[in-house]
N, C-alpha and C. Protein backbone atom coordinates (compact mmCIF):
# COMPACT_ATOMS: atom_id res chain seq x y z
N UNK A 1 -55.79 -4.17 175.32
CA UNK A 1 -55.16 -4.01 174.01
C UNK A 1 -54.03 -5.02 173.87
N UNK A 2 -54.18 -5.91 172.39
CA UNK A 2 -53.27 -6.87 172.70
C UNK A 2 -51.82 -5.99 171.82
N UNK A 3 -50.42 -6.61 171.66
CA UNK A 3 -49.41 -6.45 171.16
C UNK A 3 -49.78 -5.58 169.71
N UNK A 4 -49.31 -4.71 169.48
CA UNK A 4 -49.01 -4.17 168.53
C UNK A 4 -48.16 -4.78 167.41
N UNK A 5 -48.44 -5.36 165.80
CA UNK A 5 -47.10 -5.89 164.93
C UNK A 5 -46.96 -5.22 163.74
N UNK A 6 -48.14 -4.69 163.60
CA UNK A 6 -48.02 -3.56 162.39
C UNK A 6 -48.52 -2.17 162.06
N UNK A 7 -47.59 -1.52 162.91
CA UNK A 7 -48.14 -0.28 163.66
C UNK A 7 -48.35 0.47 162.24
N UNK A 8 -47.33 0.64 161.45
CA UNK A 8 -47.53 1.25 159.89
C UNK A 8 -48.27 0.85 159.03
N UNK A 9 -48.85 1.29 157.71
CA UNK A 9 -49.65 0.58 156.70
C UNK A 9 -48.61 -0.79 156.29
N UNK A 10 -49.07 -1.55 156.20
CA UNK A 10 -48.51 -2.92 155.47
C UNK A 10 -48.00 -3.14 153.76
N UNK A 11 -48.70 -1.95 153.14
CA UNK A 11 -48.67 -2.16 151.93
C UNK A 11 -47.06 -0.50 151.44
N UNK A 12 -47.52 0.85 152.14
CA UNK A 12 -46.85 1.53 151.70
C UNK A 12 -46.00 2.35 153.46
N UNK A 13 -46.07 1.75 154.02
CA UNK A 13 -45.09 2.27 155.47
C UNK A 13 -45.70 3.44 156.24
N UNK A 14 -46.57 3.68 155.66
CA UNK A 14 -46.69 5.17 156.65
C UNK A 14 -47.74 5.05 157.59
N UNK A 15 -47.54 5.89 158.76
CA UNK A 15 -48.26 5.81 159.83
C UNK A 15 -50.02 6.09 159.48
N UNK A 16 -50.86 5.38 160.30
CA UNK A 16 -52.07 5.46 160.30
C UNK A 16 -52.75 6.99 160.31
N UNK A 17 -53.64 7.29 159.67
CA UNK A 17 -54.56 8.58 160.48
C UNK A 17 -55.47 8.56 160.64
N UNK A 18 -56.18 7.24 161.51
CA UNK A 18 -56.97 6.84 162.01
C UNK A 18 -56.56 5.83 162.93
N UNK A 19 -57.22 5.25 164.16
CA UNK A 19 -57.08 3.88 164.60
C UNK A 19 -58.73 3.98 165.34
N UNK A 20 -58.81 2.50 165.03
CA UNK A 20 -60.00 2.14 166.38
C UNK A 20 -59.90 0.86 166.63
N UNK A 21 -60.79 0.75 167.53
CA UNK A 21 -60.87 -0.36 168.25
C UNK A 21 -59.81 -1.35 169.33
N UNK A 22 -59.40 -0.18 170.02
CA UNK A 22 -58.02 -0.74 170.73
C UNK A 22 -56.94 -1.05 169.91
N UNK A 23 -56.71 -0.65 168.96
CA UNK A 23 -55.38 -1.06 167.64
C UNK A 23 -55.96 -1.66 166.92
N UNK A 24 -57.48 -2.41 166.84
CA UNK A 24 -58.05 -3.69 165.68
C UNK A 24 -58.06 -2.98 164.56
N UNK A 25 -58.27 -1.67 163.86
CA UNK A 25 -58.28 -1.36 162.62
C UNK A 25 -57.74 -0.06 162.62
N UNK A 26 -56.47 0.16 161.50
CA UNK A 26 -56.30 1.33 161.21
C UNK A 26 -56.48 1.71 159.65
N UNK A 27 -56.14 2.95 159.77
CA UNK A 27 -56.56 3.30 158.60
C UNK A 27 -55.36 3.83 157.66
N UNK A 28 -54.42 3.81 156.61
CA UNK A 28 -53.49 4.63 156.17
C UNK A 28 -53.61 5.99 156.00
N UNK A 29 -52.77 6.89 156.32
CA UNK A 29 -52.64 8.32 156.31
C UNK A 29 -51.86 8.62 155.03
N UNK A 30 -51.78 7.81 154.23
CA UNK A 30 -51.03 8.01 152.95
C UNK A 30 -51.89 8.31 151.46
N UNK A 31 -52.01 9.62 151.14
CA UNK A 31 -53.09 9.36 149.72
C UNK A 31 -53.26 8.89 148.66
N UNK A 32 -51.53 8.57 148.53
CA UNK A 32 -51.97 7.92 147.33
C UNK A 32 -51.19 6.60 147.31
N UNK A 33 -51.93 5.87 148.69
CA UNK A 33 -52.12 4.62 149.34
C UNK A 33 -53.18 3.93 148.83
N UNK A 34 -53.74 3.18 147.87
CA UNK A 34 -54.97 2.69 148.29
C UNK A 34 -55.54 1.38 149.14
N UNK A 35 -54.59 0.95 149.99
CA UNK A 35 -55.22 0.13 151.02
C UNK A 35 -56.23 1.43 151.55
N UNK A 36 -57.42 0.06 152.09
CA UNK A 36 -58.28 1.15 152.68
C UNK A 36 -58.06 0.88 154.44
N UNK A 37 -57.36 -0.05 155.10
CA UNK A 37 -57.57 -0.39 156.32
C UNK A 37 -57.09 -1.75 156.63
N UNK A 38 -55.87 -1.39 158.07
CA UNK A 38 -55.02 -3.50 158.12
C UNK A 38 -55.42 -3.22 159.72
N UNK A 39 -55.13 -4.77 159.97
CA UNK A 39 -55.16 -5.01 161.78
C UNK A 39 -54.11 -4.59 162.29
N UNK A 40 -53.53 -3.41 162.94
CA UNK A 40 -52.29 -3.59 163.47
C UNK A 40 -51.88 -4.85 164.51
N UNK A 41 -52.80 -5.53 165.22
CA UNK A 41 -52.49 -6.88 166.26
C UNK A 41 -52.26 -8.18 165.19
N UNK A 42 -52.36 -7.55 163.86
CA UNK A 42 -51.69 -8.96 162.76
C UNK A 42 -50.22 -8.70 162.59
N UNK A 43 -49.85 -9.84 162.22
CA UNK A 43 -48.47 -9.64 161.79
C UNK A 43 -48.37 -9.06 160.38
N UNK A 44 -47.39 -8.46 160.19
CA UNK A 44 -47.16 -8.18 158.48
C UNK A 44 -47.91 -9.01 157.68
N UNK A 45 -46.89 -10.58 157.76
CA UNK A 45 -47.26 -11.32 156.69
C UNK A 45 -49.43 -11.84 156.89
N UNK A 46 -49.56 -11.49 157.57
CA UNK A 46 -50.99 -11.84 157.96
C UNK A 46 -51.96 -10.79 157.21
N UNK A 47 -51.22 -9.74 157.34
CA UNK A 47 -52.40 -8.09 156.90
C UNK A 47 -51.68 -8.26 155.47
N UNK A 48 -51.10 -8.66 154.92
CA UNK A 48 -50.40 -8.29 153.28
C UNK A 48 -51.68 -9.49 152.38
N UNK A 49 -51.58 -11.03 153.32
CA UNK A 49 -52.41 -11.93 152.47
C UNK A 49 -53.76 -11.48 152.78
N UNK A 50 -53.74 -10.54 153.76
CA UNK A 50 -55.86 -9.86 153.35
C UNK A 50 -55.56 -9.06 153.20
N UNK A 51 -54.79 -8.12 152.57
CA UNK A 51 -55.20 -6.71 152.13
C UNK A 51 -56.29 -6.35 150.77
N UNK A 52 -57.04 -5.43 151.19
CA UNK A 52 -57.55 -4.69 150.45
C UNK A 52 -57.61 -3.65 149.88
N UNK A 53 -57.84 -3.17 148.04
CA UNK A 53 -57.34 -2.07 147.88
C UNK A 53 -58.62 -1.51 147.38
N UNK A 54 -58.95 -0.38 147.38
CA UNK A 54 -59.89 0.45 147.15
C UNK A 54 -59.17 1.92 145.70
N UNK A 55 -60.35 1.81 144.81
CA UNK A 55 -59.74 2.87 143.89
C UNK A 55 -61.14 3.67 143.57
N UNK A 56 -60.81 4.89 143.77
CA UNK A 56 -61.86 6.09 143.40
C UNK A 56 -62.23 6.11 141.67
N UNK A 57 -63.44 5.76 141.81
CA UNK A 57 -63.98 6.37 140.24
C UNK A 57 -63.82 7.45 139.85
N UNK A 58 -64.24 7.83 138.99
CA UNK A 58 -64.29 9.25 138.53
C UNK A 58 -65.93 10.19 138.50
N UNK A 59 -66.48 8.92 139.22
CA UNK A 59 -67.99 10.05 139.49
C UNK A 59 -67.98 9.53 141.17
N UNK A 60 -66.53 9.83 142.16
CA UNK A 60 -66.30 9.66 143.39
C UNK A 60 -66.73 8.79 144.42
N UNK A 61 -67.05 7.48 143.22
CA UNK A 61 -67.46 6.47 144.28
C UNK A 61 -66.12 5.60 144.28
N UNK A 62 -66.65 4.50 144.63
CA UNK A 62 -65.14 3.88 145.14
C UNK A 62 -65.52 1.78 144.47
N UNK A 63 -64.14 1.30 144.34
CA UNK A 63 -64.08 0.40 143.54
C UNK A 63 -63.28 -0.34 143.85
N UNK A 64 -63.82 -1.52 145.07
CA UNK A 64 -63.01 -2.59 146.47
C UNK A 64 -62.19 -3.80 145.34
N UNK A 65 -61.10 -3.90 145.15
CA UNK A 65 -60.54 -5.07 144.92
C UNK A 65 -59.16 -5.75 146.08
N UNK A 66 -59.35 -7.00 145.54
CA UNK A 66 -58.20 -7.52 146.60
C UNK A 66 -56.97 -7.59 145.96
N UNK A 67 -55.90 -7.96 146.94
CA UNK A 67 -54.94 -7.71 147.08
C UNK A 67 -54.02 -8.67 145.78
């Protein structure tokens, strides 16, 4: 497992409630977060220029735009 740099979500601070892959992807534990998932082994400024945001439809599918 390499260094940890962005142990929190990148976009709204709060801790993950998910991780995998040795720290490679977490997930935000925040709901009404819509990043869907950053590298914690990136730096901030690294996971902010790829973030992705995800928004729920209203017939519960989901709707990927970037950052």
């Amino acid at each position: 497992m390499g260094e940890i740099l962005t142990p929190d979500c990148p976009v709204c601070g709060q801790p993950p409630v998910m991780v995998f892959g040795g720290w490679t992807q977490a997930f935000c534990g925040n709901d009404d977060c819509n990043t869907v998932c950053w590298d914690p082994s990136k730096s901030l400024d690294d996971n902010l220029l790829d973030v992705g945001f995800v928004t729920l439809t209203p017939d519960g599918g989901e709707e990927e735009k970037d950052g």
